[in-house]
PDB file of N, CA and C in Angstrom:
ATOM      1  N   UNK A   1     -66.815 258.817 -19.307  1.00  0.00           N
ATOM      2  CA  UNK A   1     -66.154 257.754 -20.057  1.00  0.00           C
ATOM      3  C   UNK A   1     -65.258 256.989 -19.095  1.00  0.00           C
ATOM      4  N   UNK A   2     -65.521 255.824 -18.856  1.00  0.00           N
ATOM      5  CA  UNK A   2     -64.862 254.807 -18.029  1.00  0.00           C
ATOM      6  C   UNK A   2     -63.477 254.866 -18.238  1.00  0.00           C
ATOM      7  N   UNK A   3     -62.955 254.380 -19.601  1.00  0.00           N
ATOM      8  CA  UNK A   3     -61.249 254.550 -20.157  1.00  0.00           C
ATOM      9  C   UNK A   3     -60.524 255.675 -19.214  1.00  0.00           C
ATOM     10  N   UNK A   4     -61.207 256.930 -19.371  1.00  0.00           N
ATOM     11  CA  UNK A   4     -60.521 258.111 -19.192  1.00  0.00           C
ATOM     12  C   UNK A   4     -60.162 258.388 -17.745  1.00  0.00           C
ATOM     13  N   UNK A   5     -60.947 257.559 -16.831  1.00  0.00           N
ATOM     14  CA  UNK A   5     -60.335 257.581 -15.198  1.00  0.00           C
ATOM     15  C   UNK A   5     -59.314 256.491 -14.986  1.00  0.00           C
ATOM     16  N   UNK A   6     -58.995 255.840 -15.839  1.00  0.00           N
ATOM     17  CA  UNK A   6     -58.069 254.212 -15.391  1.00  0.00           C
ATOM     18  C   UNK A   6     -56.571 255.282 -15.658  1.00  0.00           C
ATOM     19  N   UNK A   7     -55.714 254.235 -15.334  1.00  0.00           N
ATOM     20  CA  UNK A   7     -54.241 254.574 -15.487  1.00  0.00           C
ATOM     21  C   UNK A   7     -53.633 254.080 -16.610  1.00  0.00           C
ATOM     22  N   UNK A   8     -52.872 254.728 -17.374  1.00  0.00           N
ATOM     23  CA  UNK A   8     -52.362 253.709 -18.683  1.00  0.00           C
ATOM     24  C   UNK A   8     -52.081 252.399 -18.742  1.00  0.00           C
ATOM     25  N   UNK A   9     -51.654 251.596 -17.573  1.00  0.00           N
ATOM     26  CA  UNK A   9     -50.966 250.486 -17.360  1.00  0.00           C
ATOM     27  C   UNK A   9     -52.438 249.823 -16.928  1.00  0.00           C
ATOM     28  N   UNK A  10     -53.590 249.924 -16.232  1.00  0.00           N
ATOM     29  CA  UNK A  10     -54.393 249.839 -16.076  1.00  0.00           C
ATOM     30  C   UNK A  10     -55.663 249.740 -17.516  1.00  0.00           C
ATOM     31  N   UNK A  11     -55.343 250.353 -18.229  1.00  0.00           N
ATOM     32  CA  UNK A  11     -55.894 251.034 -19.933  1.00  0.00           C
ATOM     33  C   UNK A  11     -55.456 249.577 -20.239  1.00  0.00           C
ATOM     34  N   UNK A  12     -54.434 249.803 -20.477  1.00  0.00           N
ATOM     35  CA  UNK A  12     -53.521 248.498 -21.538  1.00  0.00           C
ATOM     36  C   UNK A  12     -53.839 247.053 -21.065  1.00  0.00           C
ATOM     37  N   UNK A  13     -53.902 246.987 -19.985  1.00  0.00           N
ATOM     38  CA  UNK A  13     -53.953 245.618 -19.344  1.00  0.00           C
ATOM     39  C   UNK A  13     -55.552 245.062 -19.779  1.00  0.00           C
ATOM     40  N   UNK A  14     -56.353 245.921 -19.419  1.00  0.00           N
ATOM     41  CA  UNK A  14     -57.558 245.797 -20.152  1.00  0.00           C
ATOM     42  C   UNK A  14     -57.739 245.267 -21.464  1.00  0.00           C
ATOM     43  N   UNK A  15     -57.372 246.633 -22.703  1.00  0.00           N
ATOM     44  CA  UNK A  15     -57.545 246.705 -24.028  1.00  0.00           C
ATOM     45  C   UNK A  15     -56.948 245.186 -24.635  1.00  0.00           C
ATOM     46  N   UNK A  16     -55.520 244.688 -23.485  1.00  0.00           N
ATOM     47  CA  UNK A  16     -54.646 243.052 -24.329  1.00  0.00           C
ATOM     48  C   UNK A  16     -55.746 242.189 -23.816  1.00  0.00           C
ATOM     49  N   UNK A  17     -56.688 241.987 -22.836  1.00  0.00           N
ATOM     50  CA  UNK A  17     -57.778 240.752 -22.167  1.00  0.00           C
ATOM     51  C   UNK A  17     -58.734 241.539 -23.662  1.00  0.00           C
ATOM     52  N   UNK A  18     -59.178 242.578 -24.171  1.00  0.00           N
ATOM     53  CA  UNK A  18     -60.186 242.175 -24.822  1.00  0.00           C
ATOM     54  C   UNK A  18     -59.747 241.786 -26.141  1.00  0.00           C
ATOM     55  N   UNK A  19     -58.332 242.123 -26.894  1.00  0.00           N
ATOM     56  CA  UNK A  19     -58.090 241.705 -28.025  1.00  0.00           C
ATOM     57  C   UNK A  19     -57.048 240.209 -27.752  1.00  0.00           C
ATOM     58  N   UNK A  20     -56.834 239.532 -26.626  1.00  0.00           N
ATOM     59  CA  UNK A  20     -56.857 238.371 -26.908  1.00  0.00           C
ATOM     60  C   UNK A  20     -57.975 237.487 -26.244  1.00  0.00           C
ATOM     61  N   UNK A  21     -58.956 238.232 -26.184  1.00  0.00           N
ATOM     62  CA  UNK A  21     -60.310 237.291 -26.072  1.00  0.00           C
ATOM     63  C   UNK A  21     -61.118 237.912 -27.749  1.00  0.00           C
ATOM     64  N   UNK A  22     -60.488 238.180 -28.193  1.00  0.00           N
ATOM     65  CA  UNK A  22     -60.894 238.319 -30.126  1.00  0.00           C
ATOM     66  C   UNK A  22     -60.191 237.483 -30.761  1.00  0.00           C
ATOM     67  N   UNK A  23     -58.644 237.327 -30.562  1.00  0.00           N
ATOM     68  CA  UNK A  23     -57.763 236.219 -31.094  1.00  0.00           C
ATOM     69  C   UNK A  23     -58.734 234.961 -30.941  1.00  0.00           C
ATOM     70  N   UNK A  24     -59.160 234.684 -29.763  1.00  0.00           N
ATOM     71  CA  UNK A  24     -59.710 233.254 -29.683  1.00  0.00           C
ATOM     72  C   UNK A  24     -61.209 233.392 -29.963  1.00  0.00           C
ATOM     73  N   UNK A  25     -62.085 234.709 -30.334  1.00  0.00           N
ATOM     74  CA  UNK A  25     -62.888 233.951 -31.170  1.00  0.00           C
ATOM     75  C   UNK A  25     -63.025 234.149 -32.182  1.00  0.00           C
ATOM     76  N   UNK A  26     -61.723 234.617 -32.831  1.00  0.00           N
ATOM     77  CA  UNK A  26     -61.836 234.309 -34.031  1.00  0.00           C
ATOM     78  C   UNK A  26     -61.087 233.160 -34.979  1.00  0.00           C
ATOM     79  N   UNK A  27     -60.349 232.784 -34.049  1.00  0.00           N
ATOM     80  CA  UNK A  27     -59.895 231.605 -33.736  1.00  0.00           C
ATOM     81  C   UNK A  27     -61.014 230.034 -33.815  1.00  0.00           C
ATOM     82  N   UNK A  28     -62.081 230.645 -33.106  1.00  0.00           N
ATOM     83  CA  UNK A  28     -63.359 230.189 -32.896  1.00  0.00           C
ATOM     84  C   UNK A  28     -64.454 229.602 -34.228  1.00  0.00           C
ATOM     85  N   UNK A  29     -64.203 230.841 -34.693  1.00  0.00           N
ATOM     86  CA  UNK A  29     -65.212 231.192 -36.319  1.00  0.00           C
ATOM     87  C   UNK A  29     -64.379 230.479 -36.930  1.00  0.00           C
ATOM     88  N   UNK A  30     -63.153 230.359 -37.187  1.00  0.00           N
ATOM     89  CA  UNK A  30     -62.243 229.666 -38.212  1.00  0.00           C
ATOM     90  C   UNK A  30     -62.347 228.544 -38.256  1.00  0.00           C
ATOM     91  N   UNK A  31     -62.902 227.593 -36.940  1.00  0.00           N
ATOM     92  CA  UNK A  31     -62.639 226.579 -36.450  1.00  0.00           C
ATOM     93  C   UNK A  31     -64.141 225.895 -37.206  1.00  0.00           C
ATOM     94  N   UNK A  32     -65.301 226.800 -36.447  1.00  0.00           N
ATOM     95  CA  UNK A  32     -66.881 226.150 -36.779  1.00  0.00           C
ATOM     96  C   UNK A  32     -67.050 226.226 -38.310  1.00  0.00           C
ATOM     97  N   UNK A  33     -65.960 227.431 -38.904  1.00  0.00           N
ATOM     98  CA  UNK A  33     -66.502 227.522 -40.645  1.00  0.00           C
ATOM     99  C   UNK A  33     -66.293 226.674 -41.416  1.00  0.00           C
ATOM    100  N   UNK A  34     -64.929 226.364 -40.992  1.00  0.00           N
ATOM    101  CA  UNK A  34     -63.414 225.399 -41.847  1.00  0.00           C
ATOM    102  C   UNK A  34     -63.731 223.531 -41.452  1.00  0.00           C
ATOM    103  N   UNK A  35     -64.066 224.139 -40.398  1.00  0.00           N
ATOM    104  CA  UNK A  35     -63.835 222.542 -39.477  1.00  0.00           C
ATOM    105  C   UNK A  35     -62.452 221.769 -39.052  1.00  0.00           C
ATOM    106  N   UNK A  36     -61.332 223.269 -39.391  1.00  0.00           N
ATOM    107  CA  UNK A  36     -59.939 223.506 -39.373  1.00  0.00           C
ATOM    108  C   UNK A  36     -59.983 223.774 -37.520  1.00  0.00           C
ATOM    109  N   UNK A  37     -59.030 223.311 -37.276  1.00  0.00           N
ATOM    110  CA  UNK A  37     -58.821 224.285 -35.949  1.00  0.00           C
ATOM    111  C   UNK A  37     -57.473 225.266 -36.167  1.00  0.00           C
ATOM    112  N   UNK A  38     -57.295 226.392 -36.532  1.00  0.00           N
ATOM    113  CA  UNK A  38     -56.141 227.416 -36.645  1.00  0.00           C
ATOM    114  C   UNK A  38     -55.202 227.140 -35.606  1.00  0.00           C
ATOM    115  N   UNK A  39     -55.204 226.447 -34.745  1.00  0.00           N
ATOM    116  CA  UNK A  39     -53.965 225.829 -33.745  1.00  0.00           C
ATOM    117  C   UNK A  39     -52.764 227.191 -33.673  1.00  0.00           C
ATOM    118  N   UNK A  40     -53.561 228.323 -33.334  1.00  0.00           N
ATOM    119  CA  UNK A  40     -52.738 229.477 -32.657  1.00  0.00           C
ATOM    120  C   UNK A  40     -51.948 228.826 -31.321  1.00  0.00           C
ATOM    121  N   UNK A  41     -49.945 229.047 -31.358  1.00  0.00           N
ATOM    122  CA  UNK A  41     -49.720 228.307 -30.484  1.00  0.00           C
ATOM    123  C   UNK A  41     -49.359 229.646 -29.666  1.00  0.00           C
ATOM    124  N   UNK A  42     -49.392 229.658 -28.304  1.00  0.00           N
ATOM    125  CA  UNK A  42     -48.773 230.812 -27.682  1.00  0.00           C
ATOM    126  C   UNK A  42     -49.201 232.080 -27.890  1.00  0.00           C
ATOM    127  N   UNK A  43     -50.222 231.937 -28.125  1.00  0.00           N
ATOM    128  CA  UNK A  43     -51.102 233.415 -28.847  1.00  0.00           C
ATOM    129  C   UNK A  43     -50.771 234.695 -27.895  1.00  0.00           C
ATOM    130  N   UNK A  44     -50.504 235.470 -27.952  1.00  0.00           N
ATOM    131  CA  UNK A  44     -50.602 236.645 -27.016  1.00  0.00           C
ATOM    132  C   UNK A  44     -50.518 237.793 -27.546  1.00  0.00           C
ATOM    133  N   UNK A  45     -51.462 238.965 -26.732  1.00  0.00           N
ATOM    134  CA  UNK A  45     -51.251 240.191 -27.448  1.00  0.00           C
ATOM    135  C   UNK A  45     -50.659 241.498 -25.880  1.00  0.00           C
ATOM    136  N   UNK A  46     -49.731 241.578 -26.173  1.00  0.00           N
ATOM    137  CA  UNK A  46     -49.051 242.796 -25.217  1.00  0.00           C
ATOM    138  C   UNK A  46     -49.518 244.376 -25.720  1.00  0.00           C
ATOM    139  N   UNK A  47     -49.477 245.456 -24.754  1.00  0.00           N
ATOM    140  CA  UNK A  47     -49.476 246.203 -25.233  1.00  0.00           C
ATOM    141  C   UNK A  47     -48.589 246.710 -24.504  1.00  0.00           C
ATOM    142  N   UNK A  48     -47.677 248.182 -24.671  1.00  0.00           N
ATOM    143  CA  UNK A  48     -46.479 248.606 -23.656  1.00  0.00           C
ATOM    144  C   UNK A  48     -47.536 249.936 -23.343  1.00  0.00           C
ATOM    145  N   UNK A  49     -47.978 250.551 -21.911  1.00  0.00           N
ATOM    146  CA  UNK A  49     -48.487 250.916 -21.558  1.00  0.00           C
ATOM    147  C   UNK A  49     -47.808 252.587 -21.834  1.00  0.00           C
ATOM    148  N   UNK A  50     -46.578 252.747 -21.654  1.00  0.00           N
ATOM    149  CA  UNK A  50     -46.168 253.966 -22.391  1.00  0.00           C
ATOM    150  C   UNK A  50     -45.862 254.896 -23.563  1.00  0.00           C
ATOM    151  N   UNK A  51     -45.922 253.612 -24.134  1.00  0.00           N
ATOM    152  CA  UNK A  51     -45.379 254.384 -25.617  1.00  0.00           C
ATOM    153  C   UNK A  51     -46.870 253.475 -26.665  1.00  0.00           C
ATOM    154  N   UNK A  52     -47.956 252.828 -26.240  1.00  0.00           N
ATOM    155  CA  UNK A  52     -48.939 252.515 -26.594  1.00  0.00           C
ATOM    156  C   UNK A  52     -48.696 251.366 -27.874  1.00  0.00           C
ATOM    157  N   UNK A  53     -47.313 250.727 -28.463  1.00  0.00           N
ATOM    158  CA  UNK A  53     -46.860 249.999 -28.895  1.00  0.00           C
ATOM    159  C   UNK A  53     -47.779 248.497 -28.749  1.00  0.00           C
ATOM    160  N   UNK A  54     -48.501 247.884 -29.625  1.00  0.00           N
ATOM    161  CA  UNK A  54     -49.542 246.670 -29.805  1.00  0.00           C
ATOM    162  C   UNK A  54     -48.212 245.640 -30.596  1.00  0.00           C
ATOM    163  N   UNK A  55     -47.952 244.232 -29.601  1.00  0.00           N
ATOM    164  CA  UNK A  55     -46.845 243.451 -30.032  1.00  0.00           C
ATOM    165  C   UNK A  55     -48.339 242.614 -29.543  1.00  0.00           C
ATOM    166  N   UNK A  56     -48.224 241.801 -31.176  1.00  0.00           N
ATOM    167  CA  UNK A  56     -49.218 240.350 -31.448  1.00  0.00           C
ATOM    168  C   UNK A  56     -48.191 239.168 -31.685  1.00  0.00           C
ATOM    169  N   UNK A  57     -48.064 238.043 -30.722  1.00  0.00           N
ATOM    170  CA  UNK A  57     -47.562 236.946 -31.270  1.00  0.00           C
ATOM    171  C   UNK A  57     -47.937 235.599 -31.049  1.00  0.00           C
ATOM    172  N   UNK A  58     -47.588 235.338 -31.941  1.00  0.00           N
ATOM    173  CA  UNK A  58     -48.580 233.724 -32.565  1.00  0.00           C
ATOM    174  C   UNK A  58     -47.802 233.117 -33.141  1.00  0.00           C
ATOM    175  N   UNK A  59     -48.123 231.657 -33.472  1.00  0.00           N
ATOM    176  CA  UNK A  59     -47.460 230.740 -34.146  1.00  0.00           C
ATOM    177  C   UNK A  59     -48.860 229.967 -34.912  1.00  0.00           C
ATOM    178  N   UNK A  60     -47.999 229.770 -36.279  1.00  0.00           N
ATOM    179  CA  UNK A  60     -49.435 229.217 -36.585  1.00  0.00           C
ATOM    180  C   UNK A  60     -48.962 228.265 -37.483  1.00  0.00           C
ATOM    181  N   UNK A  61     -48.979 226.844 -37.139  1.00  0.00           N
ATOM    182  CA  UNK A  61     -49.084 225.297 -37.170  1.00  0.00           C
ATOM    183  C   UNK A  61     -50.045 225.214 -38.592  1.00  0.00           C
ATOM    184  N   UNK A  62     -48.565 224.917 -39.418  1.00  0.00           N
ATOM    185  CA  UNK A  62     -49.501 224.472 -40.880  1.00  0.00           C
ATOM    186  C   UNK A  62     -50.569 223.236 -40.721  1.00  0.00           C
TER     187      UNK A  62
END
């Protein structure tokens, strides 16, 4: 298992590139369904590599 040789800080840095490359496509789908664009401003997803803590923040433009 690939995960299980990385380093936590290494883990995390990963796991935030694949769930904010999900923010934007789902971001994506919202956009082609609605014909809305969800105008996520500042989107970002952190994770704290020690205590495994997931901080999501967004702004979202009525």
């Amino acid at each position: 298992m690939r995960g299980a040789s990385l380093s936590p800080q290494k883990q995390a840095a990963e796991l935030e590139q694949v769930l904010n490359s999900g923010m934007q496509f789902l971001a994506g789908l919202f956009k082609m369904s609605t014909g809305t664009d969800f105008n996520f401003k500042n989107q970002k997803i952190e994770i704290d590599p020690v205590s495994g803590e997931v901080l999501m923040r967004f702004k979202i433009k009525p």
